[in-house]
Protein backbone atom coordinates (compact mmCIF):
# COMPACT_ATOMS: atom_id res chain seq x y z
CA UNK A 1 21.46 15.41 -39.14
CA UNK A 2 21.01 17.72 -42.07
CA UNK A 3 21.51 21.49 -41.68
CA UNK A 4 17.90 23.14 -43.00
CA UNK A 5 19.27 25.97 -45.50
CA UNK A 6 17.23 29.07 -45.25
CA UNK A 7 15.70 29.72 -49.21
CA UNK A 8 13.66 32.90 -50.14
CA UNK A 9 10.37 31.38 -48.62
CA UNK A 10 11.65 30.51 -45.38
CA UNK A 11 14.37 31.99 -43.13
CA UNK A 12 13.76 29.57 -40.61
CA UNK A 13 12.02 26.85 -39.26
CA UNK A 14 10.48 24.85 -36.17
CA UNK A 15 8.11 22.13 -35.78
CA UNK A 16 6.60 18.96 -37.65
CA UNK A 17 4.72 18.28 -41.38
CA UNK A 18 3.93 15.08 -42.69
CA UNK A 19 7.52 13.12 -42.79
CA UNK A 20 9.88 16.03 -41.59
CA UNK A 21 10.98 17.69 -38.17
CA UNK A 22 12.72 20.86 -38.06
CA UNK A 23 14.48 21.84 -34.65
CA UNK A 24 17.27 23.94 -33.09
CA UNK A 25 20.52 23.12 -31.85
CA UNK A 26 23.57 25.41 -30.80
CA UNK A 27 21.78 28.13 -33.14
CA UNK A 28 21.19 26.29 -36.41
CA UNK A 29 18.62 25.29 -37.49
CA UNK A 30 18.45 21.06 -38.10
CA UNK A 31 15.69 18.54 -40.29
CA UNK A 32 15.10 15.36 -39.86
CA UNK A 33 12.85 12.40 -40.57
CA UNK A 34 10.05 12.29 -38.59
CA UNK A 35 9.79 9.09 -36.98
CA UNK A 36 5.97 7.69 -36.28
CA UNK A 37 6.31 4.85 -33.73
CA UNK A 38 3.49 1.53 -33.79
CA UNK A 39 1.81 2.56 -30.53
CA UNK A 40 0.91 -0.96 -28.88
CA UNK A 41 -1.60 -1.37 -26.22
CA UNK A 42 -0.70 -3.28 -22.91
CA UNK A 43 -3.69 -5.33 -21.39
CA UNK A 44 -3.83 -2.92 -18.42
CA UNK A 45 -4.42 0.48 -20.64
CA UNK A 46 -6.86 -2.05 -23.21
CA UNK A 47 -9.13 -2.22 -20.12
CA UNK A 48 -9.17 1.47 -19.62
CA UNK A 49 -10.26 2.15 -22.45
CA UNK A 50 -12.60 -0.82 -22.76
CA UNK A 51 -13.89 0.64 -19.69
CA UNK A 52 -13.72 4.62 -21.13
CA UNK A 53 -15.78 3.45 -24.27
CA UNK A 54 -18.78 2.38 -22.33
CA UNK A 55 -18.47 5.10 -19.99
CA UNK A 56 -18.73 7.72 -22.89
CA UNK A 57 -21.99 5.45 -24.62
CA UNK A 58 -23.57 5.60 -21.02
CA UNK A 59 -23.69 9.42 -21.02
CA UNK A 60 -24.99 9.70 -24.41
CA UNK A 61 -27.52 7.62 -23.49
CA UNK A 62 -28.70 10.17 -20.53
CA UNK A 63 -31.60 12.42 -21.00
CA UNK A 64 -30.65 16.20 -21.74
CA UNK A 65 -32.36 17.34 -18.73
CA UNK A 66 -30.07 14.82 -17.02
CA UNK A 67 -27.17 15.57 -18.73
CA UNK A 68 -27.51 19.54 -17.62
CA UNK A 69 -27.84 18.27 -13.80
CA UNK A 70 -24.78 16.70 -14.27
CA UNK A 71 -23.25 19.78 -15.91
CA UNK A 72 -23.89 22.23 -12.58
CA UNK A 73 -22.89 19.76 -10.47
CA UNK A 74 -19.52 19.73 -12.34
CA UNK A 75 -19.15 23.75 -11.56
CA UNK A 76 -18.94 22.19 -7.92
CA UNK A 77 -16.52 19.75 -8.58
CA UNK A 78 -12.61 20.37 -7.48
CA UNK A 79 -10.48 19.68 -10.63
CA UNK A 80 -7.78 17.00 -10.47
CA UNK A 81 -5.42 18.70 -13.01
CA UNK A 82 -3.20 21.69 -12.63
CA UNK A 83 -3.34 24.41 -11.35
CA UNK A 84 -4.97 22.58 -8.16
CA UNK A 85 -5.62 25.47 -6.29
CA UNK A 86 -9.70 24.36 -6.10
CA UNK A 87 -10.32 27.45 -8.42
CA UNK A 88 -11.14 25.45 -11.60
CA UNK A 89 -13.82 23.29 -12.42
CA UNK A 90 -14.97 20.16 -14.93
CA UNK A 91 -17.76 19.59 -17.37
CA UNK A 92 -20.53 17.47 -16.47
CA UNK A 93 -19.21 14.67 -18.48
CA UNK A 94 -15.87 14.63 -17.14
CA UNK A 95 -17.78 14.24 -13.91
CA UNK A 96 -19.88 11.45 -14.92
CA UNK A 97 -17.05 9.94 -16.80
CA UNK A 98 -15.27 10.20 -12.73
CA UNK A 99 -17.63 8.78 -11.17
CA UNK A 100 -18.63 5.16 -14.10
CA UNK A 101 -14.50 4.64 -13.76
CA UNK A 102 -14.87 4.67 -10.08
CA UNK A 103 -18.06 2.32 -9.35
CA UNK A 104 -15.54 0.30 -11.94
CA UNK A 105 -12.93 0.29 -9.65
CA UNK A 106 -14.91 -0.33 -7.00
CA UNK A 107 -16.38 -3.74 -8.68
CA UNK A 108 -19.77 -2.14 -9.08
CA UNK A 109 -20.01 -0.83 -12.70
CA UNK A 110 -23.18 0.76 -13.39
CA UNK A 111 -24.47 4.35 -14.48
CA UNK A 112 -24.13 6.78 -12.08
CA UNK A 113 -27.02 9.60 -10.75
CA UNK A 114 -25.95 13.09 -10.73
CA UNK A 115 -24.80 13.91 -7.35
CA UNK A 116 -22.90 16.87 -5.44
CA UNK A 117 -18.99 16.20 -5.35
CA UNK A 118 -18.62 16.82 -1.65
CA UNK A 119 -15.93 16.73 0.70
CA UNK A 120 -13.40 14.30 1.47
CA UNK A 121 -12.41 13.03 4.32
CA UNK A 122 -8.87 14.16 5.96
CA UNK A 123 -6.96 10.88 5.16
CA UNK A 124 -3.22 9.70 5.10
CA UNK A 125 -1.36 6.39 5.57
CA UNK A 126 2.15 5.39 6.87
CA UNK A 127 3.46 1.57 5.64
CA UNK A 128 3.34 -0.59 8.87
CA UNK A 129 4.14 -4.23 7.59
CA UNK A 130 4.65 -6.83 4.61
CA UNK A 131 4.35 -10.65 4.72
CA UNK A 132 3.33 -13.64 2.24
CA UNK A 133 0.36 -15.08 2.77
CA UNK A 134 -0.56 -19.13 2.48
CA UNK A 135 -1.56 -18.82 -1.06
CA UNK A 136 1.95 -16.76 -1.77
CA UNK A 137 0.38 -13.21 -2.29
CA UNK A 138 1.87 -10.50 -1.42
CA UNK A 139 -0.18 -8.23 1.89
CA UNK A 140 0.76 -5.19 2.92
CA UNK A 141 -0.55 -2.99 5.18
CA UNK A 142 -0.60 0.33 6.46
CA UNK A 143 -1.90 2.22 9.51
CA UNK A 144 -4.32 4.93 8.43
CA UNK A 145 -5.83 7.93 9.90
CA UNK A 146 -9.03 9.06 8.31
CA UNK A 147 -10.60 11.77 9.97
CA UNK A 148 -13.36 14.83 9.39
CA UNK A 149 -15.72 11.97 8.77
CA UNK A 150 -18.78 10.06 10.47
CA UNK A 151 -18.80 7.30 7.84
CA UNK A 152 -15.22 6.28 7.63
CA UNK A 153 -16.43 2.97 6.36
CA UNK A 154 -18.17 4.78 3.41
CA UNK A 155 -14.71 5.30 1.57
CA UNK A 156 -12.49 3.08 0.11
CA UNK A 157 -8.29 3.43 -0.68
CA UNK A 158 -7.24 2.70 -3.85
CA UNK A 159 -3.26 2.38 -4.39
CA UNK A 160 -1.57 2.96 -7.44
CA UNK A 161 1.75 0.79 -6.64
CA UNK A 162 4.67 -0.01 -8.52
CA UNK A 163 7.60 -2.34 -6.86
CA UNK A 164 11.15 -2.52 -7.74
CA UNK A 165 14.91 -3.66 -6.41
CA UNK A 166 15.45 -1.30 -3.90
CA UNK A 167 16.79 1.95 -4.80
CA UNK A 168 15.40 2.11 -7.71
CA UNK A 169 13.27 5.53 -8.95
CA UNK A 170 9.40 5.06 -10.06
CA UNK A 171 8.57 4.38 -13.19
CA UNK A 172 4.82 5.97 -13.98
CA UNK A 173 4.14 3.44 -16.75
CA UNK A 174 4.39 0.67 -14.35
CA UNK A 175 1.90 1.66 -11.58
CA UNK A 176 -1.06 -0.34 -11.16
CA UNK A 177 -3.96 0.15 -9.06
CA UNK A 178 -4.65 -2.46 -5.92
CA UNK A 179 -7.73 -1.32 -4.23
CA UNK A 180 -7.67 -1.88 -0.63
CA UNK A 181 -9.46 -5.20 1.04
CA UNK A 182 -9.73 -3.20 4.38
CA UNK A 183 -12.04 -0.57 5.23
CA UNK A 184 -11.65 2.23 7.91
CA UNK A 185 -14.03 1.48 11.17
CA UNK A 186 -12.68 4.68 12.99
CA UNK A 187 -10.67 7.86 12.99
CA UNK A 188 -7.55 5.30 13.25
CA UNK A 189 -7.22 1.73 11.31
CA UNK A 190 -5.33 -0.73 9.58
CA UNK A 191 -5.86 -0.76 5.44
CA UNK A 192 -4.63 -4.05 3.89
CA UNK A 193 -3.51 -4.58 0.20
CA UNK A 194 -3.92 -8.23 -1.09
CA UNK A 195 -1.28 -8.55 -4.32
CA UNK A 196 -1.65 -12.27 -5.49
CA UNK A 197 0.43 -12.17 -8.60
CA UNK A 198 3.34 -9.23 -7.24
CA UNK A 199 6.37 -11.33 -9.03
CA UNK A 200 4.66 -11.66 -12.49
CA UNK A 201 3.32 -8.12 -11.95
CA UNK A 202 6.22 -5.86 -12.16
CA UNK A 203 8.70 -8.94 -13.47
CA UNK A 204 10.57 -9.39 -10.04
CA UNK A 205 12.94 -12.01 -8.62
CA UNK A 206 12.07 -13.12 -4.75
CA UNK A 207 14.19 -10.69 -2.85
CA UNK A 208 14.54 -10.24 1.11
CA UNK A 209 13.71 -6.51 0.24
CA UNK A 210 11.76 -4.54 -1.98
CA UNK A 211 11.42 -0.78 -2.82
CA UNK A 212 8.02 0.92 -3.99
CA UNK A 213 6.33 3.71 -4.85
CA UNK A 214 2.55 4.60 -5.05
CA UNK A 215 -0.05 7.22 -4.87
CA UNK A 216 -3.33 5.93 -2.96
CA UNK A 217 -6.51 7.56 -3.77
CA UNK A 218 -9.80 7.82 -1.33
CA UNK A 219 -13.35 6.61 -3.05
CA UNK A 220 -16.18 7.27 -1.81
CA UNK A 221 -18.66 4.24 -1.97
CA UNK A 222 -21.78 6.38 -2.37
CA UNK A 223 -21.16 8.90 -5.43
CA UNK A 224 -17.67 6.96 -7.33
CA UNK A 225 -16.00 10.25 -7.07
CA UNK A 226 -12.37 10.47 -5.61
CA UNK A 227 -9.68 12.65 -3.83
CA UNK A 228 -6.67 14.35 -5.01
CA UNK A 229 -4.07 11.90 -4.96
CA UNK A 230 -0.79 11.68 -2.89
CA UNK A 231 2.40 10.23 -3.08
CA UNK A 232 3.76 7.65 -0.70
CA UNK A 233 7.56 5.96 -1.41
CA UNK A 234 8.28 3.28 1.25
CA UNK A 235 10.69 0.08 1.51
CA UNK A 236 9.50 -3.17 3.17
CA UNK A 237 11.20 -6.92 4.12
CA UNK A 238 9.71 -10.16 3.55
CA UNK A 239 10.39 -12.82 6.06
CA UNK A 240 12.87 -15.64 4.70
């Protein structure tokens, strides 16, 4: 890596233009090439953004006066990004932006109407099983508690799962999202996740055991808005 060499311009230097890089290490001041990867799309990320383009045409499309609505109800609306302390709010378009992705999710794309982001329900889930099932998917479910609620059924679980040897750490690239087949009847329930294609998914060999890591999600049904997410890391057997 070439030294930089300080000239009657510039003492020093940090930072990026055009085909350089200038950086520090052990006090001296280093440039290099800067190097401009090919970013290539997976098929997962093409739909999201498939999905985001016709999200952002369906809110130009809305009416000003509808388009205001959407922005008070977004002074409501808990942020999902830092510092998550529920004293920060999002535009109306984030919000509406929410809330197409979610009736997306929830295999009911459409465009949403402005409504109050309200309360969640008190949810969490602990892994209870794993088998194969006839047609060689993979099921897992968990027992759930979902409580503060009179319409548990109203909400849905999405999981955002990743599987791997066992041991192994999580890899945030390689989550996907499994929405659950299962809803909640009552304060406690069963959720189910149906994974048809779990080998070619995350490139596995059939092992006795599996580790994985996910974050589920709540949906609600009604408005396509959803929860702060948590983080779940379990292990699970498959019958031989």
């Amino acid at each position: 890596m070439p030294l930089f060499r300080p000239s009657i311009l510039f003492s020093d230097a940090y930072g990026s233009t055009k085909d350089f890089t200038w950086f520090h290490r052990g006090g001296k001041c280093f440039v290099k090439r800067r190097v401009r990867p090919t970013y290539v799309t997976t098929p997962a990320r093409q739909e999201y953004l498939d999905v985001h383009r016709r999200a952002l045409a369906a809110w130009r499309e809305q009416e000003h006066q509808v388009q205001l609505q959407w922005n008070e109800l977004g002074r409501s609306a808990i942020s999902h990004r830092p510092p998550y302390d529920n004293t920060t709010w999002i535009s109306g378009q984030n919000l509406f932006v929410s809330a197409y992705h979610g009736f997306y999710t929830l295999g009911n794309e459409h465009t949403p109407a402005p409504l109050p982001f309200g309360p969640f329900p008190v949810f969490a889930m602990e892994f209870s099983s794993a088998s194969i099932t006839g047609s060689g998917a993979l099921s897992l479910r968990f027992r759930g508690y979902c409580g503060g609620t009179d319409c548990p059924e109203r909400y849905r679980i999405l999981m955002k799962l990743y599987i791997t040897r066992p041991g192994r750490g999580k890899s945030m690239e390689k989550l996907r999202n499994v929405l659950a087949s299962s809803v909640c009847s009552g304060e406690s329930c069963f959720i189910d996740f149906i994974i048809p294609d779990y080998l070619e998914r995350w490139h596995l060999d059939a092992l006795p055991s599996y580790g994985a890591h996910c974050q589920y999600i709540v949906l609600d049904t009604q408005t396509g808005y959803r929860d702060q997410y948590r983080s779940y890391d379990f292990q699970f057997d498959l019958p031989q």
